[in-house]
C-alpha atoms as a PDB file:
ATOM      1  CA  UNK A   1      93.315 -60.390  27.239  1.00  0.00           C
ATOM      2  CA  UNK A   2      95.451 -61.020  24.227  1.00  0.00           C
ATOM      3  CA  UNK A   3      94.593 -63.123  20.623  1.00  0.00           C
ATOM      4  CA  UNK A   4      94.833 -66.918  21.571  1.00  0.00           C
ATOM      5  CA  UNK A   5      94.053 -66.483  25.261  1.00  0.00           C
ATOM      6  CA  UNK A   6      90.879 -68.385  26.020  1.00  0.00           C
ATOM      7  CA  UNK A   7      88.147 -66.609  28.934  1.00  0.00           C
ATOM      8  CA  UNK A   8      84.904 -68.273  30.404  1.00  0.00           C
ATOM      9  CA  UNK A   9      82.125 -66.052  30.287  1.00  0.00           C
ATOM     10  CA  UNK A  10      78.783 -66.075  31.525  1.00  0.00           C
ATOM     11  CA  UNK A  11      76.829 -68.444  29.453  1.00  0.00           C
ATOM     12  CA  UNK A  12      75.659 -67.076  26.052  1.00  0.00           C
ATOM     13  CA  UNK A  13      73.760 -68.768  23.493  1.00  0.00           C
ATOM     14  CA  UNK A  14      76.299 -69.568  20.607  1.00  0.00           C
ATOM     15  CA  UNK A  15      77.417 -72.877  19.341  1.00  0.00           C
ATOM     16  CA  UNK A  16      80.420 -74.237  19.336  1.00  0.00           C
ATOM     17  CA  UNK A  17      83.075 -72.793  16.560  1.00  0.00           C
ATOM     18  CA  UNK A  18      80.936 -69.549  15.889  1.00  0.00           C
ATOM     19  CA  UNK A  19      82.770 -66.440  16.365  1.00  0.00           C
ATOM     20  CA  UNK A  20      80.824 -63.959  19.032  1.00  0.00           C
ATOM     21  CA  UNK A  21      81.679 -59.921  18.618  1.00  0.00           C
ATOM     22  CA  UNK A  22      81.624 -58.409  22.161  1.00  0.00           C
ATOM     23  CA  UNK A  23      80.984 -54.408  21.362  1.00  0.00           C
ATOM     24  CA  UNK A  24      81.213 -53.385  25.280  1.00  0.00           C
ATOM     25  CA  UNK A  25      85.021 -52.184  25.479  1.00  0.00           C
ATOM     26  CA  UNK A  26      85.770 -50.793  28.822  1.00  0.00           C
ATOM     27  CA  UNK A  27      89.811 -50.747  28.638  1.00  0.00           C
ATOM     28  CA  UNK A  28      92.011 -51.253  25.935  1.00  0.00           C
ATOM     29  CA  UNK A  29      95.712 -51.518  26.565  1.00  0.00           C
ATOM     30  CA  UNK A  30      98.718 -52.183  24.291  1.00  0.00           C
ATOM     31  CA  UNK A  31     101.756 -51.659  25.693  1.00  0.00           C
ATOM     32  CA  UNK A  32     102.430 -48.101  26.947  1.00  0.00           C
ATOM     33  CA  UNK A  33      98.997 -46.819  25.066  1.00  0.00           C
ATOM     34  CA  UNK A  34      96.001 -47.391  27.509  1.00  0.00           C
ATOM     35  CA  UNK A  35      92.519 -46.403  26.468  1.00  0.00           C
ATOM     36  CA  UNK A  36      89.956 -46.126  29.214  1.00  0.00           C
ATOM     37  CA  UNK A  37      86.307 -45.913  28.314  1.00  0.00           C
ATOM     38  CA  UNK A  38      83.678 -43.846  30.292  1.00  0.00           C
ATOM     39  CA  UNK A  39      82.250 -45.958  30.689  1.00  0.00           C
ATOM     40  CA  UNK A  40      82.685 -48.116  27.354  1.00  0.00           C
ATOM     41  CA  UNK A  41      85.316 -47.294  24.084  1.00  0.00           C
ATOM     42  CA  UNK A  42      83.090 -46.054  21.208  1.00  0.00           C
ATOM     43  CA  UNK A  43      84.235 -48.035  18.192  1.00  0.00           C
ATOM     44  CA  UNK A  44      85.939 -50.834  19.400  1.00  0.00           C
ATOM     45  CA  UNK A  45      85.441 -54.734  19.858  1.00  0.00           C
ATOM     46  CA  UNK A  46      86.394 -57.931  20.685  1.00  0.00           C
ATOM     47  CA  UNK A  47      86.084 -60.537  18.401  1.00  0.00           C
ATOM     48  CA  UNK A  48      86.301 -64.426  20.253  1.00  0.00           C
ATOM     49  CA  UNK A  49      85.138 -68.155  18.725  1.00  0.00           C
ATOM     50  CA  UNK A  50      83.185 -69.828  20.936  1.00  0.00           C
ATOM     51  CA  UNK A  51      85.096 -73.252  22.658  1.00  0.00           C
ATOM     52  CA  UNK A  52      82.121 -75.006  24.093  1.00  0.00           C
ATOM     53  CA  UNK A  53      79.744 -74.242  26.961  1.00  0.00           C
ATOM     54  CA  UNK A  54      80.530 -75.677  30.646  1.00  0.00           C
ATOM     55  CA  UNK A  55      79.231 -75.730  34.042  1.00  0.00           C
ATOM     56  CA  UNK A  56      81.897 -74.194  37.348  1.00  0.00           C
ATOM     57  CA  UNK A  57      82.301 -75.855  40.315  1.00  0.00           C
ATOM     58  CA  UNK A  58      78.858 -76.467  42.766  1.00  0.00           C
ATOM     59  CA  UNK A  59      78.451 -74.165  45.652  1.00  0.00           C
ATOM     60  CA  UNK A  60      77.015 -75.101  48.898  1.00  0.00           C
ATOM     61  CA  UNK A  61      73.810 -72.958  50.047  1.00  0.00           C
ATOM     62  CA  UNK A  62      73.011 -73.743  53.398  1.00  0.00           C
ATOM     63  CA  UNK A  63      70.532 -71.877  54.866  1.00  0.00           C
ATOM     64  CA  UNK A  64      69.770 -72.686  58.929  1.00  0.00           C
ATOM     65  CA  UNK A  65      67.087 -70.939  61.750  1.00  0.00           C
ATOM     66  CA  UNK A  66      67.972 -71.837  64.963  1.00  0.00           C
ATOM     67  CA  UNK A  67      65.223 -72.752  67.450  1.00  0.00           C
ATOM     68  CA  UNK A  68      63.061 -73.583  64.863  1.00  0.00           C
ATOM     69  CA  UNK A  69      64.603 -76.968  63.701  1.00  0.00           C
ATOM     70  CA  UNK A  70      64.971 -75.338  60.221  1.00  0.00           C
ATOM     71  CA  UNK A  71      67.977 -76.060  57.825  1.00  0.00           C
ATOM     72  CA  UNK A  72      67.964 -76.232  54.051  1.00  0.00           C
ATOM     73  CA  UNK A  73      70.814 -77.557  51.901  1.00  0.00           C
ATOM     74  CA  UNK A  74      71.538 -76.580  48.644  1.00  0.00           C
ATOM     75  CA  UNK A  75      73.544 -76.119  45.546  1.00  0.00           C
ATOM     76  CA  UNK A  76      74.412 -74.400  42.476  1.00  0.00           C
ATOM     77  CA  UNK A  77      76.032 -74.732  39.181  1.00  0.00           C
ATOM     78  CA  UNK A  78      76.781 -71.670  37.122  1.00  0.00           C
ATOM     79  CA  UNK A  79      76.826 -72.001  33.489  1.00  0.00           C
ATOM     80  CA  UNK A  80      79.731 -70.460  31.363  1.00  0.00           C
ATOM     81  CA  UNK A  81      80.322 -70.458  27.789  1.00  0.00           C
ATOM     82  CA  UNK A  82      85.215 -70.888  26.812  1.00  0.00           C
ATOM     83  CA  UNK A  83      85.596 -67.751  24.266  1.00  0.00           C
ATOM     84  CA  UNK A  84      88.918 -68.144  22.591  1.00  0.00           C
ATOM     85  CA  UNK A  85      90.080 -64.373  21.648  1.00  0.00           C
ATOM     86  CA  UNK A  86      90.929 -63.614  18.049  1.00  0.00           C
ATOM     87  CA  UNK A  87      90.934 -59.937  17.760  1.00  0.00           C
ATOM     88  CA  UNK A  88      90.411 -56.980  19.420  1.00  0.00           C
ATOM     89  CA  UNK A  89      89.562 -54.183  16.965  1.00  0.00           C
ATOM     90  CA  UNK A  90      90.401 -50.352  18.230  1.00  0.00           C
ATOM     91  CA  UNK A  91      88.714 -47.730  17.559  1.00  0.00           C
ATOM     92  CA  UNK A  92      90.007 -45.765  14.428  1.00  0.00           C
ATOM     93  CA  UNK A  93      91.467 -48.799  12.787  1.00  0.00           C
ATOM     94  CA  UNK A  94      88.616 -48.679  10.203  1.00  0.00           C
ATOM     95  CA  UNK A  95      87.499 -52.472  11.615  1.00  0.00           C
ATOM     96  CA  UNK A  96      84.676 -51.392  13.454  1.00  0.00           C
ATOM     97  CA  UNK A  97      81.424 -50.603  11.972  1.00  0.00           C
ATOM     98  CA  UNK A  98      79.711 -47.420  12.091  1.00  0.00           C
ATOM     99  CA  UNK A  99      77.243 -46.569  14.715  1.00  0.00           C
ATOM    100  CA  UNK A 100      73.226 -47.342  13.313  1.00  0.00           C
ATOM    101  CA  UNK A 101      71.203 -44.623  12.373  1.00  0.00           C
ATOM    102  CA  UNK A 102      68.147 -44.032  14.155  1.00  0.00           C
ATOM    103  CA  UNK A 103      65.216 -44.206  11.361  1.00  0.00           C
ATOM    104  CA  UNK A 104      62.190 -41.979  11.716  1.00  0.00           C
ATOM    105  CA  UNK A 105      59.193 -43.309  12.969  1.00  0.00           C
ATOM    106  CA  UNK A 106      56.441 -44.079  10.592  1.00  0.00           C
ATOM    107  CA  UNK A 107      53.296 -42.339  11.230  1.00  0.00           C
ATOM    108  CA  UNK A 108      50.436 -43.952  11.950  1.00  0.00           C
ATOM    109  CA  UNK A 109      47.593 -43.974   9.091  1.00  0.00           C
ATOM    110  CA  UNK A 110      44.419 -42.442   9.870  1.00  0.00           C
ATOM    111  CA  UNK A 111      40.914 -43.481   8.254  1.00  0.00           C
ATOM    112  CA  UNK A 112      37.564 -41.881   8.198  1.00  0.00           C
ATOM    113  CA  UNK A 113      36.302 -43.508  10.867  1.00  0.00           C
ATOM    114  CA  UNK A 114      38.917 -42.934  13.168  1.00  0.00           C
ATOM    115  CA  UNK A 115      42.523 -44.102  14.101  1.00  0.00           C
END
């Protein structure tokens, strides 16, 4: 993928013109330097605008039993959502944002008459 190239994706739930931040890297290559995750790149990201949501071409399902008279016809429509690549952010670039802490667990409060 490079900035300006536009990618259907399975169908996520942004509107149209929003800009999406996929954190999931698995290979990042620019030029001669390749980066391969293992499975995903820690730190980097890909961040797309959203193009509009569509539907791919239908699929025939046909399912069929012989000697039993029984056929079935069917089809499907998979939804997609057009991404339209701005950036994709590597790690050490200082783009990224740092990892969440975990915070500690609050303990439960106890009363006199039990928890």
């Amino acid at each position: 993928m490079a900035p300006g190239q536009t990618i259907k994706v399975e169908r996520l739930n942004v509107p149209d013109g929003k800009t999406v931040e996929l954190d999931r890297v698995l290979l990042v290559a620019d030029g001669d330097k390749v980066t391969v995750g293992k499975p995903a790149i820690d730190g980097a990201k890909v961040l797309a605008t959203s193009a509009g949501e569509g539907r791919s071409k239908k699929i025939t399902v046909f399912k069929y039993k012989r000697k039993t008279r029984y056929q079935k016809k069917t089809g499907h429509r998979q939804p997609y959502t057009t991404l339209t690549i701005d950036r994709i952010a590597e790690p050490g670039t200082g783009e990224s944002k740092p990892a969440r802490k975990a915070r500690p667990r609050k303990k439960k409060e106890v009363t006199e008459d039990g928890p």
